[in-house]
C-alpha atoms as a PDB file:
ATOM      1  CA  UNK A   1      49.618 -20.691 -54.419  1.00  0.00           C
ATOM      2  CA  UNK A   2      52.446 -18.887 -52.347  1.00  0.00           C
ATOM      3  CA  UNK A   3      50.397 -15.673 -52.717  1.00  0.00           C
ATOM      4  CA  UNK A   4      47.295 -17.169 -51.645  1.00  0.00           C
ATOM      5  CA  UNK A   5      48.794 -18.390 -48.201  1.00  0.00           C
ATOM      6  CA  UNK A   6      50.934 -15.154 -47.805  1.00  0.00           C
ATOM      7  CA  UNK A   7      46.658 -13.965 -47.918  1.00  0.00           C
ATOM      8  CA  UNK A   8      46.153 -16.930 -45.384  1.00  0.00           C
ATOM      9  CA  UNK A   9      48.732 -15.978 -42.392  1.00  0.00           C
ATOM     10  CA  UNK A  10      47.717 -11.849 -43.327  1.00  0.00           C
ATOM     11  CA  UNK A  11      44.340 -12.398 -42.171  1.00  0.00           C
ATOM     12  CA  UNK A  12      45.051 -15.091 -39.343  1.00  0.00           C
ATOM     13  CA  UNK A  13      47.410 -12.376 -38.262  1.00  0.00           C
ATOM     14  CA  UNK A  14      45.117  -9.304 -38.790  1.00  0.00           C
ATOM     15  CA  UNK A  15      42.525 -11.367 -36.340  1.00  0.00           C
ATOM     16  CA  UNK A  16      44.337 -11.827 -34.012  1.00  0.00           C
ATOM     17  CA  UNK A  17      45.797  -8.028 -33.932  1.00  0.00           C
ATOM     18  CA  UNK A  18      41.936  -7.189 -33.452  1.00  0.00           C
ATOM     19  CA  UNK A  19      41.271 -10.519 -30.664  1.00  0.00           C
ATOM     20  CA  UNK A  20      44.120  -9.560 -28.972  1.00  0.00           C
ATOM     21  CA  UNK A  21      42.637  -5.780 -28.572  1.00  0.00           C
ATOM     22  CA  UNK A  22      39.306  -6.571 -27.210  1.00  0.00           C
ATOM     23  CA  UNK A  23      39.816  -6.317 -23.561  1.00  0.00           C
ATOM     24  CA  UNK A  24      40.004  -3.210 -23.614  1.00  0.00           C
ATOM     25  CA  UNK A  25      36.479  -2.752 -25.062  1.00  0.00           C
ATOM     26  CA  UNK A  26      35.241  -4.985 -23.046  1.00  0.00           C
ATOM     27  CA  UNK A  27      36.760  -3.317 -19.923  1.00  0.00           C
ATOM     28  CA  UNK A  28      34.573  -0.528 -20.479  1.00  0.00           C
ATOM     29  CA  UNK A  29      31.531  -1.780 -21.300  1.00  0.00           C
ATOM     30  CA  UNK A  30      31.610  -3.912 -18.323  1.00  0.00           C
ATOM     31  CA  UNK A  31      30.958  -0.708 -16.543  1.00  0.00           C
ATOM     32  CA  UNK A  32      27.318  -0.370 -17.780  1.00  0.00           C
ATOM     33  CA  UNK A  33      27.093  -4.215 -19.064  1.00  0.00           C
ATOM     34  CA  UNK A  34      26.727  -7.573 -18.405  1.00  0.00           C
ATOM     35  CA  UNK A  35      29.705  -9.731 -19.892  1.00  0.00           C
ATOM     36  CA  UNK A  36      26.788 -11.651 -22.175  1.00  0.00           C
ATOM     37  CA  UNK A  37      24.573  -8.559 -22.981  1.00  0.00           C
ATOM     38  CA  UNK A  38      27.870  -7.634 -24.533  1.00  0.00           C
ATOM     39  CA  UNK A  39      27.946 -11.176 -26.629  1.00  0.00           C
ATOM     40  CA  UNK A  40      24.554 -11.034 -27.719  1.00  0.00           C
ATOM     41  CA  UNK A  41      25.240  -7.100 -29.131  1.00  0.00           C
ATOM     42  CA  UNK A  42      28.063  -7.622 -30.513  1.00  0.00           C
ATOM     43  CA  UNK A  43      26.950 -10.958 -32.467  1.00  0.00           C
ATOM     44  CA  UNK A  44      23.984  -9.250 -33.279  1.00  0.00           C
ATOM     45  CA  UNK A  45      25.900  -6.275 -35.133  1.00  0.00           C
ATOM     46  CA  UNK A  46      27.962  -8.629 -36.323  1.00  0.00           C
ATOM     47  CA  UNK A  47      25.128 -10.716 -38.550  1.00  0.00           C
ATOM     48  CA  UNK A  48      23.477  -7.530 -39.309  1.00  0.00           C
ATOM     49  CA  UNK A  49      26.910  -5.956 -40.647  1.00  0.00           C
ATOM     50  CA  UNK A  50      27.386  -9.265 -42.854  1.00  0.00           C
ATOM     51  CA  UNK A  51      23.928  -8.934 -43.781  1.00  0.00           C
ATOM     52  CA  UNK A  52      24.045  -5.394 -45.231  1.00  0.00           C
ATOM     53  CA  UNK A  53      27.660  -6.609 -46.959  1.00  0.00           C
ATOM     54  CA  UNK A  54      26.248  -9.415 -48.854  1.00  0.00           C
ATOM     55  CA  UNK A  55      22.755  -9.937 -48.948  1.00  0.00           C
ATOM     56  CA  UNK A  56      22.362 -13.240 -50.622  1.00  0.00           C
ATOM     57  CA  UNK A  57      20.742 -16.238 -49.269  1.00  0.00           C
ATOM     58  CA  UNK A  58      22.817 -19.726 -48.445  1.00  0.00           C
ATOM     59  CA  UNK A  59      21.336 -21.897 -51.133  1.00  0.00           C
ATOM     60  CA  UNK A  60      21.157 -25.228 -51.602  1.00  0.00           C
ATOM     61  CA  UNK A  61      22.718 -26.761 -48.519  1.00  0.00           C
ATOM     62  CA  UNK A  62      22.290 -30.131 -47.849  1.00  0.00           C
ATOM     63  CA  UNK A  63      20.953 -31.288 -43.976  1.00  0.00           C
ATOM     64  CA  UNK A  64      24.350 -32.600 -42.988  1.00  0.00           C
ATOM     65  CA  UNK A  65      26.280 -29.240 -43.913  1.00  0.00           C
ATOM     66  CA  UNK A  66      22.824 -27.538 -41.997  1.00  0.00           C
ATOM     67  CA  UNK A  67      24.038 -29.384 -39.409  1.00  0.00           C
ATOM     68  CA  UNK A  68      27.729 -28.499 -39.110  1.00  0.00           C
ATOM     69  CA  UNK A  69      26.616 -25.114 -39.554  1.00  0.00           C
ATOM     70  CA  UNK A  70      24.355 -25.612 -36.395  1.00  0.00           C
ATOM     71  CA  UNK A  71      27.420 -27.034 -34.570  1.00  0.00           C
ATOM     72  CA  UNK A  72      29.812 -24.446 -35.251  1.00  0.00           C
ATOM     73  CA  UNK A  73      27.718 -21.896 -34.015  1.00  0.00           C
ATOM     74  CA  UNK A  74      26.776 -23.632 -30.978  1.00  0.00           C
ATOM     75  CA  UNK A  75      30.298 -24.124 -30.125  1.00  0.00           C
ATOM     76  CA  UNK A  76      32.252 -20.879 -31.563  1.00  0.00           C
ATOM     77  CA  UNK A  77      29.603 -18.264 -31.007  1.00  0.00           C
ATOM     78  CA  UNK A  78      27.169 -19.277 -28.080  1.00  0.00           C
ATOM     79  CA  UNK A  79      28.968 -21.965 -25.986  1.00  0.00           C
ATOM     80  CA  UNK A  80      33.032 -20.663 -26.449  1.00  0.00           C
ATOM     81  CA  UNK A  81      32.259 -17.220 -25.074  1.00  0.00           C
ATOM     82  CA  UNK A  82      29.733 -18.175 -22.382  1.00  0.00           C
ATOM     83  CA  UNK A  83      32.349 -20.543 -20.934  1.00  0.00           C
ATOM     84  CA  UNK A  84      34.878 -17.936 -20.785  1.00  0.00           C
ATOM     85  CA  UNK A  85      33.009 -15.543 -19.526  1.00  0.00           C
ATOM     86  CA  UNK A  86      31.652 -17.836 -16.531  1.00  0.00           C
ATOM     87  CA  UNK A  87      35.059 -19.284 -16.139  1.00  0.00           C
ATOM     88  CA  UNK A  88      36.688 -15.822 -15.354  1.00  0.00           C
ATOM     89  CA  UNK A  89      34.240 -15.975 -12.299  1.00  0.00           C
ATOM     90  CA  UNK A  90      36.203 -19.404 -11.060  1.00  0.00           C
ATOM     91  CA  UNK A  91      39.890 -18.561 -12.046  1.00  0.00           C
ATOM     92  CA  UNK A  92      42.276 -16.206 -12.217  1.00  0.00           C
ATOM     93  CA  UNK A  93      42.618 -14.432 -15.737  1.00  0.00           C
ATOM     94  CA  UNK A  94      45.742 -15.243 -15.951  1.00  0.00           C
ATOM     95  CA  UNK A  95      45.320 -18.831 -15.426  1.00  0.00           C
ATOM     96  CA  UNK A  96      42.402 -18.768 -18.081  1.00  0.00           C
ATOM     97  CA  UNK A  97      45.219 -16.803 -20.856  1.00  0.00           C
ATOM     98  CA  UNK A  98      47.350 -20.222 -20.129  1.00  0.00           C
ATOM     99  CA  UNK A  99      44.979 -22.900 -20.467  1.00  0.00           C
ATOM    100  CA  UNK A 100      43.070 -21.105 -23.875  1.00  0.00           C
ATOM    101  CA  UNK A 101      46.198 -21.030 -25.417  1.00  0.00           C
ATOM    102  CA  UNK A 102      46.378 -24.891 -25.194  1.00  0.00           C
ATOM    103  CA  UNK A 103      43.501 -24.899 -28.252  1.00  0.00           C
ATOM    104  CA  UNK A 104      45.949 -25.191 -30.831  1.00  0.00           C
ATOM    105  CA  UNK A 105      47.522 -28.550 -29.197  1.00  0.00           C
ATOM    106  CA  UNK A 106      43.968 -29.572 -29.051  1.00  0.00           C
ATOM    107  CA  UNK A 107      43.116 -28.404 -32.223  1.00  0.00           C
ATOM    108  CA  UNK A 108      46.249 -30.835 -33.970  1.00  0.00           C
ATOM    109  CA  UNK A 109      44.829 -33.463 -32.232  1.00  0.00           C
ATOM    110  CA  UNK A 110      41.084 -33.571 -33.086  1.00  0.00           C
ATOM    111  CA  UNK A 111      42.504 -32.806 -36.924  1.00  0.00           C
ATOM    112  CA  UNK A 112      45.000 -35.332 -36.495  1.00  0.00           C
ATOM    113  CA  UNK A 113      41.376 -38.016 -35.364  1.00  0.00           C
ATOM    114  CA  UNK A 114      39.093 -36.844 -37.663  1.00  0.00           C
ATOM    115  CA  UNK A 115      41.140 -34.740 -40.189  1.00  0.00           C
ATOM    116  CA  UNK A 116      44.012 -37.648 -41.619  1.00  0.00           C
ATOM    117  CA  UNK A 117      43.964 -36.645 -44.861  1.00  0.00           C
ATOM    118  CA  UNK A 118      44.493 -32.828 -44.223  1.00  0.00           C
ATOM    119  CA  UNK A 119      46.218 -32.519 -41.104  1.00  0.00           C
ATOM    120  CA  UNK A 120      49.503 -34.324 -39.850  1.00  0.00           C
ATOM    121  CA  UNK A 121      50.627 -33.887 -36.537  1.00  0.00           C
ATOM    122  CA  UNK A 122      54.660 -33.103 -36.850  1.00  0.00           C
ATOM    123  CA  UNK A 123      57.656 -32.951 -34.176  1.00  0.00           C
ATOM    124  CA  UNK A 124      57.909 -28.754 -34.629  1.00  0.00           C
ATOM    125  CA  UNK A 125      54.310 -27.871 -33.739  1.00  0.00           C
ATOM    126  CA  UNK A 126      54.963 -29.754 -30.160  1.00  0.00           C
ATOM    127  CA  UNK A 127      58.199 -27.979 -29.587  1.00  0.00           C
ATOM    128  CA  UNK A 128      56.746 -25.063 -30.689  1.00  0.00           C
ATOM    129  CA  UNK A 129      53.637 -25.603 -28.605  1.00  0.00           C
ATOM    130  CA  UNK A 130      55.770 -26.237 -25.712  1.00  0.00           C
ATOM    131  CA  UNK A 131      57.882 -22.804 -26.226  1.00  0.00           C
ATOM    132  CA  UNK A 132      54.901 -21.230 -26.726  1.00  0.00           C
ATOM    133  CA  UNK A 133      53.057 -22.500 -23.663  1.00  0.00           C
ATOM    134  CA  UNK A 134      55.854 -21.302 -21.496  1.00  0.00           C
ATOM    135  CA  UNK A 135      56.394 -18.004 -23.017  1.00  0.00           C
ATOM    136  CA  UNK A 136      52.288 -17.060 -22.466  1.00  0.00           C
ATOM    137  CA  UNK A 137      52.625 -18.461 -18.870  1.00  0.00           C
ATOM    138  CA  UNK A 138      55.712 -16.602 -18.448  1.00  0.00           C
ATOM    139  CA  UNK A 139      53.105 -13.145 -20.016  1.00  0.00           C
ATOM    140  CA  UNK A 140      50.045 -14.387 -17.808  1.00  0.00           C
ATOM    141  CA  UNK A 141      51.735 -14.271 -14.628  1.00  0.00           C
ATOM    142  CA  UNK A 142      54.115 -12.230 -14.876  1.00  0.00           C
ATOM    143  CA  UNK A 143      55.528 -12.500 -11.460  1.00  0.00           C
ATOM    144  CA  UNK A 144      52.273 -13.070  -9.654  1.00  0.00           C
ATOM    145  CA  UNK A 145      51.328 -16.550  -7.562  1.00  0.00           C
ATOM    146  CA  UNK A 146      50.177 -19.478  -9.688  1.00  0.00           C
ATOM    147  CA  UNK A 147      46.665 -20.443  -7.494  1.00  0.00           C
ATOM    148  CA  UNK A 148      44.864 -23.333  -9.282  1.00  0.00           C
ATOM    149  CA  UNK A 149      41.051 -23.508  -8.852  1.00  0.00           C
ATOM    150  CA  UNK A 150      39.948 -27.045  -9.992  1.00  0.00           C
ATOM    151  CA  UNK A 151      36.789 -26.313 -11.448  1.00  0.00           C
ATOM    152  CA  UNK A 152      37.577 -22.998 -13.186  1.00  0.00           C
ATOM    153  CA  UNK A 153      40.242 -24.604 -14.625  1.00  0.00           C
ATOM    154  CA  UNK A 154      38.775 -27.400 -16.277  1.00  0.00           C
ATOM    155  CA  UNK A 155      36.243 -25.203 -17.837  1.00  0.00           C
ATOM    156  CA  UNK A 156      38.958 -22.860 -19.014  1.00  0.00           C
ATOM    157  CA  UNK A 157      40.465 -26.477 -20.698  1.00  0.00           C
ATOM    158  CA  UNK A 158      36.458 -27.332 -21.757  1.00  0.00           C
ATOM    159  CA  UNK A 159      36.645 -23.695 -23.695  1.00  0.00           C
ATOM    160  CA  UNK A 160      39.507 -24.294 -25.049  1.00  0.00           C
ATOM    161  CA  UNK A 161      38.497 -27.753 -26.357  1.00  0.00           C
ATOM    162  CA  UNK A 162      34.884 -25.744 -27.634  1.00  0.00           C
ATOM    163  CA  UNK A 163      37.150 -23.572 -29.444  1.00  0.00           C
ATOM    164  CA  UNK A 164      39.489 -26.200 -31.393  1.00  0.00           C
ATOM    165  CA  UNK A 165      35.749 -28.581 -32.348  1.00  0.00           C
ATOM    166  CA  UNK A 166      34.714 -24.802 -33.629  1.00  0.00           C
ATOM    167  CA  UNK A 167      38.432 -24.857 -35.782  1.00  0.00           C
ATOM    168  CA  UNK A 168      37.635 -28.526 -36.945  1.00  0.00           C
ATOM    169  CA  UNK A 169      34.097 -27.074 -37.709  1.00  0.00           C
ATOM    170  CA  UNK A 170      35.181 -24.222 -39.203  1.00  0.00           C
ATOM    171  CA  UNK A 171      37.823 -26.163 -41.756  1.00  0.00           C
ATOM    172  CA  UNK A 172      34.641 -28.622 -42.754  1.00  0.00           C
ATOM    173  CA  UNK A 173      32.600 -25.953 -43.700  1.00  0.00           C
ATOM    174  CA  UNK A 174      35.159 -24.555 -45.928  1.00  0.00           C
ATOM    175  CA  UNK A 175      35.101 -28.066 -47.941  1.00  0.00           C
ATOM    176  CA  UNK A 176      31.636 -26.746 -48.803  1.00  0.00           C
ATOM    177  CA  UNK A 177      32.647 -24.596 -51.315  1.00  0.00           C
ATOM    178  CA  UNK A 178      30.922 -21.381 -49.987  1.00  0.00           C
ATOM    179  CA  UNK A 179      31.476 -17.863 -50.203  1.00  0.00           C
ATOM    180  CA  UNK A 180      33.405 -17.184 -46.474  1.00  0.00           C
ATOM    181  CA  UNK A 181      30.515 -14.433 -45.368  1.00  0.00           C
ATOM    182  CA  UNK A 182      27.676 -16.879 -46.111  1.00  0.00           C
ATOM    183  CA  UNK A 183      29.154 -19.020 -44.379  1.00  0.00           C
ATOM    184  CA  UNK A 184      29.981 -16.433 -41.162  1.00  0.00           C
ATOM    185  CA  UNK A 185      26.712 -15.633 -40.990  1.00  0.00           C
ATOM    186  CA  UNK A 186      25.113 -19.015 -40.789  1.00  0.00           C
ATOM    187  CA  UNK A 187      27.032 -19.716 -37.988  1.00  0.00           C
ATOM    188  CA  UNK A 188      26.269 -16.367 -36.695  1.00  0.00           C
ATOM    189  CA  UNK A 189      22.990 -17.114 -36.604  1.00  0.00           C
ATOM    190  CA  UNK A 190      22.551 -20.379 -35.129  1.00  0.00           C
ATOM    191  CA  UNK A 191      24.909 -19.215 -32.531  1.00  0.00           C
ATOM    192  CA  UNK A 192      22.548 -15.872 -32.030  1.00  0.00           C
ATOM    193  CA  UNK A 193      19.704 -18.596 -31.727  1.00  0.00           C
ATOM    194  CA  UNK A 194      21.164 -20.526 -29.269  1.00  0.00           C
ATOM    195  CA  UNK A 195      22.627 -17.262 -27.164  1.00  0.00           C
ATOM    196  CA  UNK A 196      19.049 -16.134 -26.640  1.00  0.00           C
ATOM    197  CA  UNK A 197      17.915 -19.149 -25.035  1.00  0.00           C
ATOM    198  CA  UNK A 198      20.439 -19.314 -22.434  1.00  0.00           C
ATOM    199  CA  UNK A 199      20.067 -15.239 -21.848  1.00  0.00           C
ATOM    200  CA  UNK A 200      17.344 -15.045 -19.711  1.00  0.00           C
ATOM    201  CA  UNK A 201      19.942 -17.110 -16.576  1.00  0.00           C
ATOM    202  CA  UNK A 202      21.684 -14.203 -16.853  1.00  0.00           C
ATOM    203  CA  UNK A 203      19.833 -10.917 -16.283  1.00  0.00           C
ATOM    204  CA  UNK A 204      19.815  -9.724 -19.905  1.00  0.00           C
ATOM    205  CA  UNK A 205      18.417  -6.497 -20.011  1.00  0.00           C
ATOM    206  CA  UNK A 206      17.556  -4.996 -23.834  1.00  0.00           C
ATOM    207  CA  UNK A 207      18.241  -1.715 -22.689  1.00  0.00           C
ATOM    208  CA  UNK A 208      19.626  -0.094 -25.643  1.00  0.00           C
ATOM    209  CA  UNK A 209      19.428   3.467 -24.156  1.00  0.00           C
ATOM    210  CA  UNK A 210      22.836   2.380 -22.636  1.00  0.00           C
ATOM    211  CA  UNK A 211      24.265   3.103 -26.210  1.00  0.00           C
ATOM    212  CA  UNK A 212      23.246   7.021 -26.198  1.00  0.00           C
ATOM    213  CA  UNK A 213      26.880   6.774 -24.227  1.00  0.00           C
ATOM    214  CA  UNK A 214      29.394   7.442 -27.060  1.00  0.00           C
ATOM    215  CA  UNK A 215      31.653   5.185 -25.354  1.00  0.00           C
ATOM    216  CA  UNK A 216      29.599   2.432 -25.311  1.00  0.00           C
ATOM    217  CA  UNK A 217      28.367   3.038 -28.949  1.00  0.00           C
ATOM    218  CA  UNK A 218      32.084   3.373 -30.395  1.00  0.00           C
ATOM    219  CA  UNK A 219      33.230   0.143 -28.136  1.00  0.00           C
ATOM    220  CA  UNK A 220      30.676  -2.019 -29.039  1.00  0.00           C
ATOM    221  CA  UNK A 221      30.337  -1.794 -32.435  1.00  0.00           C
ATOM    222  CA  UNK A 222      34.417  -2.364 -32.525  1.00  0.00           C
ATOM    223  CA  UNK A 223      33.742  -5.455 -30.889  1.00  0.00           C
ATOM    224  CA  UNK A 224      30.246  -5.907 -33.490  1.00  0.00           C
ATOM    225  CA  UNK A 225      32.119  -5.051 -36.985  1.00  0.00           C
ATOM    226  CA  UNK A 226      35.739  -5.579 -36.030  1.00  0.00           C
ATOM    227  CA  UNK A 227      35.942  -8.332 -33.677  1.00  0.00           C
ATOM    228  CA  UNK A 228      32.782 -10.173 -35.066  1.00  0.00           C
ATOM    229  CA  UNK A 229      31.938  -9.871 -38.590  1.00  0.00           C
ATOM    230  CA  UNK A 230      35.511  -8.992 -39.824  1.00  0.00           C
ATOM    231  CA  UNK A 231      37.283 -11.214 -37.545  1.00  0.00           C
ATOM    232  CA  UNK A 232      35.218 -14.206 -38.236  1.00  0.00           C
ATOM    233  CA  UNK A 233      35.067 -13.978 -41.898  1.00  0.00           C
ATOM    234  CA  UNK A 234      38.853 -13.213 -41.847  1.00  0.00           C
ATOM    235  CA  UNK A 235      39.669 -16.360 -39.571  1.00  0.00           C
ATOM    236  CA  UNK A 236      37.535 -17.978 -41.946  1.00  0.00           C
ATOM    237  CA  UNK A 237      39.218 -17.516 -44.474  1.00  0.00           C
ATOM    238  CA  UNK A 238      42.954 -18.197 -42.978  1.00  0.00           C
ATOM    239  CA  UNK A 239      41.359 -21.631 -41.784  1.00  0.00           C
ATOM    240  CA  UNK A 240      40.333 -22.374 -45.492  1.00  0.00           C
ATOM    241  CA  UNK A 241      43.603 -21.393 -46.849  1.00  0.00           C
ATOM    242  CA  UNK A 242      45.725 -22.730 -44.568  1.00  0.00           C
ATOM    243  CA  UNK A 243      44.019 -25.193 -42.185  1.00  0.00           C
ATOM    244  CA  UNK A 244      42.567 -25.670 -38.986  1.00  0.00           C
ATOM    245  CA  UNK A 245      46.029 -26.314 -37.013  1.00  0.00           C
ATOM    246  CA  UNK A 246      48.507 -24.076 -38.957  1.00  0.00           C
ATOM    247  CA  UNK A 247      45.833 -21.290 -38.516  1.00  0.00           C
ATOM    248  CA  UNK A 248      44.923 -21.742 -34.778  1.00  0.00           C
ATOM    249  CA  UNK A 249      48.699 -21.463 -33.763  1.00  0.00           C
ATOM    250  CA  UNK A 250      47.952 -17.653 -33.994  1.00  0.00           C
ATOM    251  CA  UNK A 251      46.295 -17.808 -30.970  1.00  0.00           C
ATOM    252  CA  UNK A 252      49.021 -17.721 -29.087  1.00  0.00           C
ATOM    253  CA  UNK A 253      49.616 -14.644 -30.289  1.00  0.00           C
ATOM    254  CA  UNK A 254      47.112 -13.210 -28.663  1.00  0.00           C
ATOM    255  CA  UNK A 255      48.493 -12.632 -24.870  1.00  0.00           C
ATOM    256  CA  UNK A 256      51.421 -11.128 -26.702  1.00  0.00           C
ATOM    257  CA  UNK A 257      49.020  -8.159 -28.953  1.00  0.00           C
ATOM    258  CA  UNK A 258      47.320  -8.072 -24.851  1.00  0.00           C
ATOM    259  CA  UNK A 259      50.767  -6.402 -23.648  1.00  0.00           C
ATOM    260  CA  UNK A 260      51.883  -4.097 -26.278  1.00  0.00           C
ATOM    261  CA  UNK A 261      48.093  -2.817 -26.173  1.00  0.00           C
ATOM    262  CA  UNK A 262      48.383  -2.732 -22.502  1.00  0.00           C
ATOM    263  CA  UNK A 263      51.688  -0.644 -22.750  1.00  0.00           C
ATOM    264  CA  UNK A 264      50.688   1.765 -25.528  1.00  0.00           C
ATOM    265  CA  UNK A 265      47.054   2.289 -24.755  1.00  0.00           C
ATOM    266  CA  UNK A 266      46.831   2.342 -20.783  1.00  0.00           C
ATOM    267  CA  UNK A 267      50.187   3.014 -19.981  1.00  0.00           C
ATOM    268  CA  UNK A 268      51.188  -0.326 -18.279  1.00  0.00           C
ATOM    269  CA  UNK A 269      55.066  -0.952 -16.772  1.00  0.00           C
ATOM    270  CA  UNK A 270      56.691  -3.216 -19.490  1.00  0.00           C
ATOM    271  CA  UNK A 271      59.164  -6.287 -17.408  1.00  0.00           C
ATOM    272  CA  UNK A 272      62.172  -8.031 -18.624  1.00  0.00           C
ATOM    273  CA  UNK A 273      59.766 -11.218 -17.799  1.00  0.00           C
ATOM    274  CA  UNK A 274      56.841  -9.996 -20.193  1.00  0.00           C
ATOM    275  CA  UNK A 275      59.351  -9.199 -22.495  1.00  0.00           C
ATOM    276  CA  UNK A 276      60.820 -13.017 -22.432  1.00  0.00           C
ATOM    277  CA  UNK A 277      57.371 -14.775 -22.042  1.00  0.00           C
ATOM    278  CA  UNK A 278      56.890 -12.582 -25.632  1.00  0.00           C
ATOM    279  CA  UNK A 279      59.844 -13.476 -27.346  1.00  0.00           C
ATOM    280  CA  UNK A 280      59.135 -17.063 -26.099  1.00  0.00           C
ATOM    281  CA  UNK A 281      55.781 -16.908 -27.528  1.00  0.00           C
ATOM    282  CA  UNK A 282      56.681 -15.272 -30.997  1.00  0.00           C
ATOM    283  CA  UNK A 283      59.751 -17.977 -31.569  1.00  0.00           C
ATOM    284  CA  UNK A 284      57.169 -21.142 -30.798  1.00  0.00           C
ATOM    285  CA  UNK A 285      54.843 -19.935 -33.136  1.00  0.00           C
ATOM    286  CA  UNK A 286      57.433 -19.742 -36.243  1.00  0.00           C
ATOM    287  CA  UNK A 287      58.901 -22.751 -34.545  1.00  0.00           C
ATOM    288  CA  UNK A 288      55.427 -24.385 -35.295  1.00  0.00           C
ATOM    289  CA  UNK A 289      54.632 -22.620 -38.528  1.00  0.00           C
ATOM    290  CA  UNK A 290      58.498 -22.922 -40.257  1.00  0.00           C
ATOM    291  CA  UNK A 291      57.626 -26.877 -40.101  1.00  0.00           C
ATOM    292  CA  UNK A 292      54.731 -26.714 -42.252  1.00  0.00           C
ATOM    293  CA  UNK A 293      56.045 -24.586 -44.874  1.00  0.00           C
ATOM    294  CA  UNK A 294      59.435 -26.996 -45.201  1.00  0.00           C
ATOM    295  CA  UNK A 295      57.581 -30.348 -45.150  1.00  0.00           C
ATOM    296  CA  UNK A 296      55.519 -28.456 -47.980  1.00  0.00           C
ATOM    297  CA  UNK A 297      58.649 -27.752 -50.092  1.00  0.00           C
ATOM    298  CA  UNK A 298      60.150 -30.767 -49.422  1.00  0.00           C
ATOM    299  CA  UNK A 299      57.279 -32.792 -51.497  1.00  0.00           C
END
């Protein structure tokens, strides 16, 4: 049992060392894409990748679990990623790093109203939330002006709240008793299904001569096989191991992979207040994790 969650936090923590890379292949495919023609390709790659891995059909699922499956794509796949794409649009980035990172508060509570039996909400993940919080804030602005824009904002706290139903989600679907890529790639596909009928208000363009680039081909299928199929199945499998709350506090990791990749990779001034807002963030999340694994040992 220890082994299997010492598995658990490895690949919670090995997707977020990917997540917490992305920007920077996003950065430069923004230069020849639009931020959802990058969704779509990378999603795409993504169910083709976990296609090619394991081709075996999902069999024998019953309408409700069709339905869950449905839902969790909708929300972690499609609806998640459009919001924080139009919300960067709105609101400073650094505003949106803050207010993302609230999804594991929000996650505790939706498990705590529809999760009782699993998921108990306890003193240390608050504290811990609460370092946390102002250790990313501390990372996001880094010395810059706070400058609130009410309507960004709140959809930067509506993504956030797609993200922790998509956790819930994610933790029912692992009740089913299916193998973790089946699983991925349902909810890859309904969220595929769902991206493509919300593409056209965006000027998609299928121009896949853009990928003749070698920049854009290596980026985007880091973002395709790496940040989609792998992470996915990978977070899928921390959030079956270890639940839907323990395994979302790795998110706030996630600003904190953002500046050491920003300080090896492009060269980026390090500050004794990024340093602080990431030992902040680091000590709330074992804050919030040491609780769960001492109530355990304690029963």
């Amino acid at each position: 049992m220890v082994m299997k969650k010492q598995a658990g936090h490895l690949a919670a923590l090995l997707t977020i060392l990917i997540w917490g890379t992305t920007f920077i292949s996003t950065k430069i495919l923004l230069a020849d894409f639009q931020p959802v023609e990058i969704l779509f390709f990378r999603f795409a790659i993504g169910y083709a990748i976990l296609l090619a891995v394991y081709p075996h059909r999902l069999k024998g699922l019953k309408r409700q679990q069709e339905m869950t499956f449905l839902a969790a794509g909708f929300c972690g796949v499609c609806l998640y990623y459009l919001l924080e794409n139009i919300v960067l649009t709105y609101t400073m980035a650094s505003n949106v790093g803050v207010i993302i990172s609230a999804a594991p508060f929000l996650t505790a509570i939706l498990a705590h109203l529809f999760m009782k039996s699993e998921e108990k909400l306890r003193t240390n993940f608050f504290a811990g939330f609460i370092v946390a919080i102002v250790g990313i804030m501390l990372i996001s602005f880094n010395g810059s002006q706070l400058k609130l824009n009410l309507f960004g904002d709140v959809l930067a706290f509506a993504a956030a709240f797609v993200w922790a139903c998509y956790s819930i989600l994610t933790r029912k679907i692992s009740s089913f008793g299916f193998p973790v890529i089946l699983t991925t790639r349902r909810t890859f596909f309904y969220g595929i299904i769902f991206m493509i009928l919300t593409l056209f208000l965006f000027h998609f363009r299928l121009d896949v001569s853009r990928f003749t680039d070698a920049a854009n081909l290596l980026n985007i299928l880091y973002l395709g096989i790496g940040a989609s199929a792998l992470c996915f199945v990978t977070w899928g499998y921390a959030v079956k191991i270890l639940g839907a709350v323990k395994t979302s506090i790795y998110i706030y990791m996630v600003p904190v992979i953002t500046v050491i990749t920003s300080v090896l990779v492009l060269k980026e001034t390090v500050t004794w207040i990024s340093i602080a807002g990431t030992v902040l963030t680091v000590a709330g999340l074992f804050l919030s994790e040491y609780n769960g694994a001492e109530e355990k040992e304690s029963q």
